[in-house]
Protein backbone atom coordinates (compact mmCIF):
# COMPACT_ATOMS: atom_id res chain seq x y z
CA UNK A 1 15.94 37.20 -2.18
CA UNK A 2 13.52 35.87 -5.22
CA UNK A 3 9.66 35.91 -4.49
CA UNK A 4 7.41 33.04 -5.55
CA UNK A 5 3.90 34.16 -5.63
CA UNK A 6 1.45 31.62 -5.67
CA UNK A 7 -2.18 31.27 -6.29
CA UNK A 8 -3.15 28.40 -4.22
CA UNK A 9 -6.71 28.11 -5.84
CA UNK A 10 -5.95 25.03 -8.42
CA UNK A 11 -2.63 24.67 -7.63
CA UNK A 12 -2.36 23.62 -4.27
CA UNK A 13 -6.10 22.92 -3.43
CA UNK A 14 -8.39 21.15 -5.80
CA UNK A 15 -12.16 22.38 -6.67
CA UNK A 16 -13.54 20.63 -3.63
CA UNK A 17 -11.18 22.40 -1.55
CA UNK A 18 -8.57 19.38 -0.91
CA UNK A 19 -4.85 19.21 -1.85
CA UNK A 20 -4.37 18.76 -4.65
CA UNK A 21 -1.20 15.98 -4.87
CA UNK A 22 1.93 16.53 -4.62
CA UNK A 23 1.20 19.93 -2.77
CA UNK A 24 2.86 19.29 0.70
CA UNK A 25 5.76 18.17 -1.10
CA UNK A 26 5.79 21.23 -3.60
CA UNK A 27 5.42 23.68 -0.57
CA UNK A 28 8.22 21.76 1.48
CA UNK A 29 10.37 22.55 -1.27
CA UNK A 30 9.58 26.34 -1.47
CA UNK A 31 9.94 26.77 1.97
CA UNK A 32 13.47 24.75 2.14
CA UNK A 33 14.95 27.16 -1.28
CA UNK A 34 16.06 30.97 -0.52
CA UNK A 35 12.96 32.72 -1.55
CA UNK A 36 10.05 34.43 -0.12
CA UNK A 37 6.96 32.41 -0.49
CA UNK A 38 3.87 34.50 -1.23
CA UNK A 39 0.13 33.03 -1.40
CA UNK A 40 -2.68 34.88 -2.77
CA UNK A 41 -6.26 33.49 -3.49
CA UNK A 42 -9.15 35.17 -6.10
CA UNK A 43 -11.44 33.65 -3.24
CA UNK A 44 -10.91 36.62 -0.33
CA UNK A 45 -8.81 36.20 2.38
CA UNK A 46 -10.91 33.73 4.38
CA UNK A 47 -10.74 31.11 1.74
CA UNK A 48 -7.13 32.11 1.56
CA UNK A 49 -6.27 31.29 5.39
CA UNK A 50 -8.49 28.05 4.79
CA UNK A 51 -6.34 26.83 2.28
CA UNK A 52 -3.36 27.97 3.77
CA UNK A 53 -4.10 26.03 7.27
CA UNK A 54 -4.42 22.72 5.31
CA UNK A 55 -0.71 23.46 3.90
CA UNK A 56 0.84 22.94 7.77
């Protein structure tokens, strides 16, 4: 199974910390193809399970 390794700082959440757009649909379609979906953040882990919460 592929991996798709993602830096969600940028991509998925803005500069201000919102979502960027486009990003729920852009995750719904990672999570629907046969990969593992991996999401890293320069921020720390903290900032990391921030951004990840507004992704659900």
């Amino acid at each position: 199974m592929p991996n798709a390794c993602i830096e969600v700082d940028l991509t998925f959440v803005d500069e201000d910390g919102e979502l960027r757009p486009g990003a729920i649909e852009a995750l719904s379609q990672l999570r629907a193809s046969p990969c593992e979906l991996i999401l890293g953040s320069a921020a720390g882990a903290e900032y990391l399970q921030f951004s990840s919460s507004l992704l659900d």
